[in-house]
N, C-alpha and C. Protein backbone atom coordinates (compact mmCIF):
# COMPACT_ATOMS: atom_id res chain seq x y z
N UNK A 1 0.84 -1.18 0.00
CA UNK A 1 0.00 0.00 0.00
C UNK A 1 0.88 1.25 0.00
N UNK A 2 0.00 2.18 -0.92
CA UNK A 2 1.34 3.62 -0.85
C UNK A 2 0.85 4.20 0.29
N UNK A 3 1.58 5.10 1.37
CA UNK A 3 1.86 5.81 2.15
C UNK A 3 1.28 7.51 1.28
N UNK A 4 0.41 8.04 2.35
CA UNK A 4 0.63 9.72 1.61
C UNK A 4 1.98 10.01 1.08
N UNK A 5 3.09 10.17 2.18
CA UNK A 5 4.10 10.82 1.70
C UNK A 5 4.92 9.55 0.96
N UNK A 6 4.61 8.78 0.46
CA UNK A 6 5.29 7.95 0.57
C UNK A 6 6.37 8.28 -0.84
N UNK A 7 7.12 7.78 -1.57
CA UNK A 7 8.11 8.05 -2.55
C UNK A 7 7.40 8.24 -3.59
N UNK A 8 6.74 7.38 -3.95
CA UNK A 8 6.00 7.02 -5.41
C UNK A 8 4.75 8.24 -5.60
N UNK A 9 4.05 8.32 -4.40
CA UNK A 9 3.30 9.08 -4.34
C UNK A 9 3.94 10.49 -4.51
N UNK A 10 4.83 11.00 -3.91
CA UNK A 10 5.30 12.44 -4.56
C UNK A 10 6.16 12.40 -5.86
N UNK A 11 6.64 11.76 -6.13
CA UNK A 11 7.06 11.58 -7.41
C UNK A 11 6.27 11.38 -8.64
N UNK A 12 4.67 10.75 -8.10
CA UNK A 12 4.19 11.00 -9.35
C UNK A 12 3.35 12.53 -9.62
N UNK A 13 2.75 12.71 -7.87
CA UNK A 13 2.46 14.25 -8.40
C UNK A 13 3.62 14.90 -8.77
N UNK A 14 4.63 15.32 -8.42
CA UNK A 14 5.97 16.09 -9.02
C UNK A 14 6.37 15.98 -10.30
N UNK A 15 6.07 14.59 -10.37
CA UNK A 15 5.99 14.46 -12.32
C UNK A 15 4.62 15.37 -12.70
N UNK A 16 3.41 14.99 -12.41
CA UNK A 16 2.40 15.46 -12.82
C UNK A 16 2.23 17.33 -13.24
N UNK A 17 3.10 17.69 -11.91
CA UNK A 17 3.06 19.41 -12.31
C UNK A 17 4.01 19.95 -13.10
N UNK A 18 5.16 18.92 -13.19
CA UNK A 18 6.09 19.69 -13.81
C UNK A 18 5.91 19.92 -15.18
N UNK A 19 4.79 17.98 -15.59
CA UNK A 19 4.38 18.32 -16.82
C UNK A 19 3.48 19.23 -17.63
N UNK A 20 2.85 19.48 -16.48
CA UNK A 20 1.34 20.18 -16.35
C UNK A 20 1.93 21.75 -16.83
N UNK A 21 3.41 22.47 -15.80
CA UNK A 21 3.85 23.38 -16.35
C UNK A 21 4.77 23.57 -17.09
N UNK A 22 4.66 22.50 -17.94
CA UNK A 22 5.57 22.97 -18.77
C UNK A 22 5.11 22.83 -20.17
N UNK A 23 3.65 22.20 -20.36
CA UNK A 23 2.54 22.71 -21.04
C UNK A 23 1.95 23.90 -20.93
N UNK A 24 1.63 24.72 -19.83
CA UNK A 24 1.31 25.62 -19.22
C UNK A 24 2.38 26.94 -19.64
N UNK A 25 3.44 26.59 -19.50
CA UNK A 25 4.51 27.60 -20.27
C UNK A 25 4.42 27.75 -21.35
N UNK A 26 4.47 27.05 -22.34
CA UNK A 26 3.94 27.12 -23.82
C UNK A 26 3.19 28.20 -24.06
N UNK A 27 2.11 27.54 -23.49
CA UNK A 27 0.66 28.50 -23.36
C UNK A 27 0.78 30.31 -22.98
N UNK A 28 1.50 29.94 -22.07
CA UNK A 28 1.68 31.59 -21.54
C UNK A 28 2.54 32.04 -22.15
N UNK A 29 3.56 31.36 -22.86
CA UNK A 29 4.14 32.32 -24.05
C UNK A 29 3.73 32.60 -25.21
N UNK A 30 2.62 32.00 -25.44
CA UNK A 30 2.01 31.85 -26.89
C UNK A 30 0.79 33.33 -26.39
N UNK A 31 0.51 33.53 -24.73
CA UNK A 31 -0.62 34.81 -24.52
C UNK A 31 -1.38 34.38 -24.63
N UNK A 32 -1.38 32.76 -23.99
CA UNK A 32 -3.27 32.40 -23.97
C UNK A 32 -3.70 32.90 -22.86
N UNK A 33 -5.03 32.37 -22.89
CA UNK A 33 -5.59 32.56 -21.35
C UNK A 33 -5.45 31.48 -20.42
N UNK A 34 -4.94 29.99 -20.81
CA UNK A 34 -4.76 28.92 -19.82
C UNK A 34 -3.30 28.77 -19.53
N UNK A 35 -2.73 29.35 -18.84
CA UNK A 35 -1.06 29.24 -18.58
C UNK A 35 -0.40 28.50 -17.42
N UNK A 36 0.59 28.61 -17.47
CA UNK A 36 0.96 27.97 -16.20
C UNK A 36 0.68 27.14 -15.09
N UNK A 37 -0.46 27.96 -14.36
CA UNK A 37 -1.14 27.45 -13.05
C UNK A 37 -2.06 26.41 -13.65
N UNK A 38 -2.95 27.13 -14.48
CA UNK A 38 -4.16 26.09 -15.04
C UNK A 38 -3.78 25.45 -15.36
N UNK A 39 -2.38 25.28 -16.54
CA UNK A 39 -2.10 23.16 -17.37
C UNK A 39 -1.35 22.55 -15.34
N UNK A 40 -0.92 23.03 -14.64
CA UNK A 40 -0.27 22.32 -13.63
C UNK A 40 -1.35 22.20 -13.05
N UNK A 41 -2.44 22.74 -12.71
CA UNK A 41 -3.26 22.16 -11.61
C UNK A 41 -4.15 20.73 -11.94
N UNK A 42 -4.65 21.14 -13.29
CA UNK A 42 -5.25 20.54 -14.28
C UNK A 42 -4.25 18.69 -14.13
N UNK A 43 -3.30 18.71 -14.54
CA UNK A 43 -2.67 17.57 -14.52
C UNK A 43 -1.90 17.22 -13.09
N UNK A 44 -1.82 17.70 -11.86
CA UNK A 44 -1.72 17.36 -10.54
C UNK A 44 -2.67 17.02 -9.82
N UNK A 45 -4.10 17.92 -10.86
CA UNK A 45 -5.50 17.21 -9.80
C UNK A 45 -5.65 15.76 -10.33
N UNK A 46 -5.43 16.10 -11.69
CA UNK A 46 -5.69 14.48 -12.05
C UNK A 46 -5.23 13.22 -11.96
N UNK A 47 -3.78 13.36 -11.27
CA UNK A 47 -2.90 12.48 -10.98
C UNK A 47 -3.56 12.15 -9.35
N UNK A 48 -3.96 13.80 -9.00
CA UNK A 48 -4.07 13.30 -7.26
C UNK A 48 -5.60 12.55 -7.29
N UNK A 49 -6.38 12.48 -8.32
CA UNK A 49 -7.66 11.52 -8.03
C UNK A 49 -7.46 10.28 -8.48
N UNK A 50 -6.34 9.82 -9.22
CA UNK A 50 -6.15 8.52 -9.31
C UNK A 50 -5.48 7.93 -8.79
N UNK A 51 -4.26 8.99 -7.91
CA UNK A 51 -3.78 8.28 -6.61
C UNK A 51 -4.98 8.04 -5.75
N UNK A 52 -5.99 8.65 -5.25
CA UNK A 52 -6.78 8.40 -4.51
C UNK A 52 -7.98 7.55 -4.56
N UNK A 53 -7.84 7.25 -6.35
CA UNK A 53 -8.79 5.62 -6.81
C UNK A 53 -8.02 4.53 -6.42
N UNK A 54 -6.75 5.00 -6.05
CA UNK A 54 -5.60 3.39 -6.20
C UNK A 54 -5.48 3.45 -4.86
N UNK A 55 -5.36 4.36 -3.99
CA UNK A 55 -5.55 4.01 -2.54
C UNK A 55 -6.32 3.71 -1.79
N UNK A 56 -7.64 4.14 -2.29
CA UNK A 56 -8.90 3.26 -1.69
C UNK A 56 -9.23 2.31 -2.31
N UNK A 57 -8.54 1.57 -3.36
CA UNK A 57 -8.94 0.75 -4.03
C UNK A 57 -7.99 -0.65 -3.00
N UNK A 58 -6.96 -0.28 -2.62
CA UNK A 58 -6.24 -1.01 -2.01
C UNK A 58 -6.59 -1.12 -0.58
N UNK A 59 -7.49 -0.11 -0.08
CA UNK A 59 -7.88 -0.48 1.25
C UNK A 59 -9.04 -1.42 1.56
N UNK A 60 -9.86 -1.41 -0.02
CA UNK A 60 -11.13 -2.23 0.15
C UNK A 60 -10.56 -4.00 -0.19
N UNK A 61 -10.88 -4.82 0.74
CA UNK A 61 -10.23 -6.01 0.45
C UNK A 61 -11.28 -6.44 -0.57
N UNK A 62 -12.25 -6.36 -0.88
CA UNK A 62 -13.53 -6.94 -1.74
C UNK A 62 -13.29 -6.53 -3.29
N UNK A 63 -12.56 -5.27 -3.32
CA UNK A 63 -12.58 -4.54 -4.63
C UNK A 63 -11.67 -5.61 -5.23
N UNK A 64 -11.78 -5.23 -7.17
CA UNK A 64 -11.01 -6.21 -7.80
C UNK A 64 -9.78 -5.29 -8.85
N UNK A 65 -10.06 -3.99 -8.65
CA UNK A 65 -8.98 -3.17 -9.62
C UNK A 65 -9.63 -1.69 -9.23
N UNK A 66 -8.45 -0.63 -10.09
CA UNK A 66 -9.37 0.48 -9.28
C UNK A 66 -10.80 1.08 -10.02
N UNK A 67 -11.07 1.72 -9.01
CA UNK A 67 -12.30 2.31 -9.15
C UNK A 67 -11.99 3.73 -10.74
N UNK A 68 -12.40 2.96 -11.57
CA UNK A 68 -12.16 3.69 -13.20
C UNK A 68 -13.21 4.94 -13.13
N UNK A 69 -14.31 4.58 -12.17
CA UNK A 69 -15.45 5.91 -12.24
C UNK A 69 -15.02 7.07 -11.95
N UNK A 70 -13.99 7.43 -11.19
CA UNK A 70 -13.02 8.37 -11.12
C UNK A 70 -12.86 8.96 -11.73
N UNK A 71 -11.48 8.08 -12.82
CA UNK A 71 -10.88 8.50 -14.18
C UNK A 71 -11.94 9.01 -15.00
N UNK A 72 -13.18 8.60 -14.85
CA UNK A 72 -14.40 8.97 -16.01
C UNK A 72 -14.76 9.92 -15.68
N UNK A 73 -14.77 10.57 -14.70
CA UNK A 73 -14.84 11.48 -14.10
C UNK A 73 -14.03 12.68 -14.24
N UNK A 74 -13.05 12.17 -14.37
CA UNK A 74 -11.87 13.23 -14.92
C UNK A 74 -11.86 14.17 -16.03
N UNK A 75 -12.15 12.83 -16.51
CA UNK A 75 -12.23 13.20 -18.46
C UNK A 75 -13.37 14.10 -18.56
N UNK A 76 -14.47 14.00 -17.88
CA UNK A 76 -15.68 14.89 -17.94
C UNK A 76 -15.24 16.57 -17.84
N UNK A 77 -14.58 16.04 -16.08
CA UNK A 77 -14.15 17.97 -15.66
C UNK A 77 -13.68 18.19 -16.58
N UNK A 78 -12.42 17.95 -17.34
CA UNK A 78 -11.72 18.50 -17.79
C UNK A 78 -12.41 19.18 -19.02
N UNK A 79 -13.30 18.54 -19.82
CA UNK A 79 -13.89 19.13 -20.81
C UNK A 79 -14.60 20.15 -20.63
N UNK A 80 -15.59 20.22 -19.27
CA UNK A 80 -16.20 21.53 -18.54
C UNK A 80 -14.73 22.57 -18.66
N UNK A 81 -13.71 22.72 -17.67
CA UNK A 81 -12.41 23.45 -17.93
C UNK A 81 -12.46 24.16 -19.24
N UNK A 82 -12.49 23.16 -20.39
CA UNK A 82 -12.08 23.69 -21.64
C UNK A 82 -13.13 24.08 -21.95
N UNK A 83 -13.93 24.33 -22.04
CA UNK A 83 -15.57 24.88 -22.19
C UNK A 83 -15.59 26.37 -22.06
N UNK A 84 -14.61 26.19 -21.19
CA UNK A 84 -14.59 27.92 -20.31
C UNK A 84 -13.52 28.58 -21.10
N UNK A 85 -12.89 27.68 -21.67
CA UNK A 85 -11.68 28.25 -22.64
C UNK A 85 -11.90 29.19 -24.04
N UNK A 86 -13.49 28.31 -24.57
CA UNK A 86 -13.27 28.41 -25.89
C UNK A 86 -14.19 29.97 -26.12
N UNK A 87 -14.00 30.62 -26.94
CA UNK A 87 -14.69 31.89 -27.17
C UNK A 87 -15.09 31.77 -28.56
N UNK A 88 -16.12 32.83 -28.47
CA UNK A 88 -16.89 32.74 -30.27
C UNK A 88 -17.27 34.59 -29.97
N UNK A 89 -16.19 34.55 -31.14
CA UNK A 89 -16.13 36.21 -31.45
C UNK A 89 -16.54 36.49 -33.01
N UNK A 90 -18.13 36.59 -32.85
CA UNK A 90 -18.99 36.72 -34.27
C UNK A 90 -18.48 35.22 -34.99
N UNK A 91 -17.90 35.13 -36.22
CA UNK A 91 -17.76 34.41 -36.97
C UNK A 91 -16.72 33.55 -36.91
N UNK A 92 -15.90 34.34 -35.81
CA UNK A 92 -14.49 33.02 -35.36
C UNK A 92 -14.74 32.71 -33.68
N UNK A 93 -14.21 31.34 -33.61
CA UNK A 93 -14.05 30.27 -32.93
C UNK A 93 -12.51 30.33 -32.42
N UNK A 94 -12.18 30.86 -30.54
CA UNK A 94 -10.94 31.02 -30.31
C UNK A 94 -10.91 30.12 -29.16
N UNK A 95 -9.60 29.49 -28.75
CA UNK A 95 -9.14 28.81 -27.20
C UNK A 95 -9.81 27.87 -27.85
N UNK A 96 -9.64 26.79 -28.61
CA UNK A 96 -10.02 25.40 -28.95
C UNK A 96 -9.22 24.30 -28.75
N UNK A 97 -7.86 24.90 -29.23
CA UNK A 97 -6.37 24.43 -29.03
C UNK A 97 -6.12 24.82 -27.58
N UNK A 98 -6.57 25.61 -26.73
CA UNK A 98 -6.39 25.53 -25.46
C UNK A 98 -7.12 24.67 -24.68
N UNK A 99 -8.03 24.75 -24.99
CA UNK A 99 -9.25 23.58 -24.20
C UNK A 99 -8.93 22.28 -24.86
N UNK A 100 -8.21 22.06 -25.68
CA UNK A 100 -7.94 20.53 -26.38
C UNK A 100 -6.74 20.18 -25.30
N UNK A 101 -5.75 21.22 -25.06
CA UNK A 101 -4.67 21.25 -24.79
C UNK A 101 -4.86 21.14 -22.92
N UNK A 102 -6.11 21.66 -22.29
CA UNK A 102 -6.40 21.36 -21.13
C UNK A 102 -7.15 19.73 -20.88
N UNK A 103 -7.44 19.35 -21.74
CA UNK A 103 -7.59 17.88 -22.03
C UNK A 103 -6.65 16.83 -21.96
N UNK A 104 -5.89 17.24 -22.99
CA UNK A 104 -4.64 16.47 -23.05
C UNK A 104 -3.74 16.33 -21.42
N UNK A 105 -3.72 17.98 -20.73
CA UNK A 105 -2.90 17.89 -19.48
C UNK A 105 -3.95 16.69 -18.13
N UNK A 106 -4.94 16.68 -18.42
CA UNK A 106 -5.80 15.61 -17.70
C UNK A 106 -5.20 14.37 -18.07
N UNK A 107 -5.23 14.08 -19.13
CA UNK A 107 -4.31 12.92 -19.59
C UNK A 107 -3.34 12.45 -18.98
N UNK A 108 -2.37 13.85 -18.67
CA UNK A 108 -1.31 13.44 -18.64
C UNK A 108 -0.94 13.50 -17.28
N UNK A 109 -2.07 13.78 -16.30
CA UNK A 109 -1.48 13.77 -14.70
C UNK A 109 -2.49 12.37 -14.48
N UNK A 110 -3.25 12.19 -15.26
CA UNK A 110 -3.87 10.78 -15.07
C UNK A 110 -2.67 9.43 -15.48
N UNK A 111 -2.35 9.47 -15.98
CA UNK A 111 -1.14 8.62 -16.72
C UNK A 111 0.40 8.40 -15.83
N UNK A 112 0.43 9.85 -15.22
CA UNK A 112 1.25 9.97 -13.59
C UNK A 112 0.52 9.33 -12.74
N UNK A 113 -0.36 9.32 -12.30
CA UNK A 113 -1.63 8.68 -11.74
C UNK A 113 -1.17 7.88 -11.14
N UNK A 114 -1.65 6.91 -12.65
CA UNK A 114 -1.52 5.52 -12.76
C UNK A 114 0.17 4.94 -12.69
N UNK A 115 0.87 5.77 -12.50
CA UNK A 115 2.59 5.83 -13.12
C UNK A 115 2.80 5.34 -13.99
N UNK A 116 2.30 5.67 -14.70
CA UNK A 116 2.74 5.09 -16.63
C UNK A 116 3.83 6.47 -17.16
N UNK A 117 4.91 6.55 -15.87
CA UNK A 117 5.77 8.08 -17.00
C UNK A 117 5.96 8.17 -17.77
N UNK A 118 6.34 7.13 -18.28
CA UNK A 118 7.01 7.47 -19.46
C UNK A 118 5.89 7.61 -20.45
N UNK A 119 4.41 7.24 -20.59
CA UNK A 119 3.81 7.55 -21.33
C UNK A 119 3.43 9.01 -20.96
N UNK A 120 3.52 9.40 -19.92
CA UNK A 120 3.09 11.19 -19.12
C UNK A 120 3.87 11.97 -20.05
N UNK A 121 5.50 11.40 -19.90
CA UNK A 121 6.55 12.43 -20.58
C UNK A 121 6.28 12.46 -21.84
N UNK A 122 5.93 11.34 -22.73
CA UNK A 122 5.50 11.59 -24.30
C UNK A 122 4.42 12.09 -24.90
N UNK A 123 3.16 12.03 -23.98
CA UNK A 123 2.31 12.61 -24.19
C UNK A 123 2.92 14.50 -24.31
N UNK A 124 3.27 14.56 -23.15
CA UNK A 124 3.78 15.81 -22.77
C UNK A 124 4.38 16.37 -24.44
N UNK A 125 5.62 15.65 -24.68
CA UNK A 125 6.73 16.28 -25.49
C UNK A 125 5.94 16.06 -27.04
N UNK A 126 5.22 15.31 -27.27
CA UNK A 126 3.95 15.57 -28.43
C UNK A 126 3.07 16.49 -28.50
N UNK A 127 2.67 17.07 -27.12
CA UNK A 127 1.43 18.10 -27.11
C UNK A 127 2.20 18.92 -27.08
N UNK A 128 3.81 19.78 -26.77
CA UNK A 128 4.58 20.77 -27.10
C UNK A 128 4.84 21.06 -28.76
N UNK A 129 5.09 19.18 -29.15
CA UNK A 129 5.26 19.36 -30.49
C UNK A 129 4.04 19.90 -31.46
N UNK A 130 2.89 19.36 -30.80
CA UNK A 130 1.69 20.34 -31.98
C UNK A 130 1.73 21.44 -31.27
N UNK A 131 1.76 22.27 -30.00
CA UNK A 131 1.68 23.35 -29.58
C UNK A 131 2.67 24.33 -30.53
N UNK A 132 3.72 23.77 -30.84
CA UNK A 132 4.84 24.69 -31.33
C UNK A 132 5.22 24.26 -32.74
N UNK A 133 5.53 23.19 -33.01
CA UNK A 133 5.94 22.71 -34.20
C UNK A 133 4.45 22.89 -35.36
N UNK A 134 3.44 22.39 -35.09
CA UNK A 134 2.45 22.68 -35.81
C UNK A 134 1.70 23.97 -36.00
N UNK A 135 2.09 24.49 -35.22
CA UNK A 135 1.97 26.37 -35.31
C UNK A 135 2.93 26.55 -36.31
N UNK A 136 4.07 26.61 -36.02
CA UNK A 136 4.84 27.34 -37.19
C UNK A 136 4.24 26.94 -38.48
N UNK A 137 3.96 25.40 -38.77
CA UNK A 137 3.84 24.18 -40.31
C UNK A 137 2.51 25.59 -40.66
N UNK A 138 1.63 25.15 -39.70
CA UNK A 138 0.13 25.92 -39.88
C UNK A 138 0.26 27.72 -40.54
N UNK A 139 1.06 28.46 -40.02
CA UNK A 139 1.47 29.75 -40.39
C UNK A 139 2.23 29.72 -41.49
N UNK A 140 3.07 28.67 -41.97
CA UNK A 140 3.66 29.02 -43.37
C UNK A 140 2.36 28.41 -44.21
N UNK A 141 1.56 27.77 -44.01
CA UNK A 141 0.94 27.20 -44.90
C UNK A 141 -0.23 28.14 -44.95
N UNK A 142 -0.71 29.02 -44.16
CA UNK A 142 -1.43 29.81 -44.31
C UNK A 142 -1.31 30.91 -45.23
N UNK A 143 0.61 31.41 -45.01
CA UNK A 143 1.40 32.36 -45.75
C UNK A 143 0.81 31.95 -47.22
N UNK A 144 1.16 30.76 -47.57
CA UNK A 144 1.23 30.07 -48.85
C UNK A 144 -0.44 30.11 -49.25
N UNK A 145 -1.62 29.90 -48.82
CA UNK A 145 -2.58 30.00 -49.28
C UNK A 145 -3.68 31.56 -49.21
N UNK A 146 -3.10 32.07 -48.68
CA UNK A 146 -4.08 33.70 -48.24
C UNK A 146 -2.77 34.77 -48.47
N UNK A 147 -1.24 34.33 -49.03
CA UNK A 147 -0.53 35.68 -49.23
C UNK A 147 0.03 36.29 -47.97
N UNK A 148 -0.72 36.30 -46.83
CA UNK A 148 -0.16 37.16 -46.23
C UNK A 148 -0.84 36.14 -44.81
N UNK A 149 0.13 36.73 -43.22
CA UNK A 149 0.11 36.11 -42.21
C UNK A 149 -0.58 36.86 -41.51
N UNK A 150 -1.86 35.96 -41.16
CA UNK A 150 -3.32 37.34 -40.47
C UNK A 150 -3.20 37.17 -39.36
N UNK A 151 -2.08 35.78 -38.49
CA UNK A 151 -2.17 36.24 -36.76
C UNK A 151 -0.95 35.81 -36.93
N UNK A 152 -0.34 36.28 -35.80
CA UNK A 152 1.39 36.39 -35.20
C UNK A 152 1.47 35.50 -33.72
N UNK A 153 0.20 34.88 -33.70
CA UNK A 153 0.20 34.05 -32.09
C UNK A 153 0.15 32.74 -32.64
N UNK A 154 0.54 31.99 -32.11
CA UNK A 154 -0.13 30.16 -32.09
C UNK A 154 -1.42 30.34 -31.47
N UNK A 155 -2.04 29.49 -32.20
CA UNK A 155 -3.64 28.73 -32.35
C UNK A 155 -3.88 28.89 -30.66
C-alpha cells in the first residue's frame, strides 16, 4: 500500500506538475488565457484523483482493480475546464487548441496517476510538439494559401 508521503506518491504528483507546467509555459508564451497554473493544476488534480482511486482501491479487500469511475470522471471535468476556454467572437471560434490542450494535461497527470511516465513524458513532449511545431507548419501554410500572415500568435 502507498503511504501519503510515501516516494511514489510524490514523485508521481511532481511528475504530474512539472508536466502540467511545462505545457502551461507554452501557453503563456504563446498569450493564452490557460497558462501555467491552469495546465499544472489541471494535470496534478488528475494524478491526485487517481492516486486516490488506487488508494482506496487497495484499502477495500472486496474490490477487484481500481475504481475507473473516477478516471471517467476526470475526463468529464476537464472538458467543462475547456468549455470555459473556448470563445466565439462573431464568426471566429478562439481557445479550442487551449481547451484541447487542457484535455490532453488531464491525460497526462492521469497517466502519472496511474505511473505510466514514461507515457506522461511523451504525451507531454507531443502536445509541445503540436503546440509549437504545428503552429509554425500551420502559419507558413497559411502564408502560402491567403498571401499574407493574419495572426502572429499560435492557435
Amino acid at each position: 500500500m502507498q503511504h501519503i508521503f510515501g516516494d511514489s506518491v510524490v514523485t508521481t504528483l511532481l511528475l504530474a506538475m512539472v508536466l502540467g507546467m511545462v505545457l502551461g509555459l507554452e501557453r503563456f508564451i504563446a498569450h493564452k488565457t490557460a497558462g501555467m497554473r491552469t495546465y499544472t493544476l489541471i494535470s496534478m488534480g488528475s494524478a491526485l484523483f487517481i492516486i486516490i482511486s488506487k488508494m482506496i482501491t487497495e484499502q477495500i479487500p472486496s474490490s477487484i482493480g481500481y475504481d475507473y469511475h473516477i478516471a471517467a470522471q476526470i475526463i468529464a471535468a476537464a472538458g467543462f475546464l475547456g468549455v470555459g476556454a473556448i470563445f466565439n467572437n462573431g464568426q471566429r471560434v478562439s481557445g479550442i487548441t487551449t481547451a484541447s490542450g487542457m484535455w490532453v494535461a488531464a491525460g497526462i497527470g492521469m497517466a502519472s496517476g496511474f505511473g505510466l511516465y514514461r507515457l506522461a513524458i511523451i504525451a507531454t513532449v507531443l502536445s509541445l510538439f503540436t503546440f509549437v511545431v504545428l503552429w509554425l507548419i500551420e502559419k507558413q501554410v497559411r502564408k502560402m494559401h491567403l498571401g499574407k500572415d493574419e495572426e502572429n500568435s499560435p492557435l
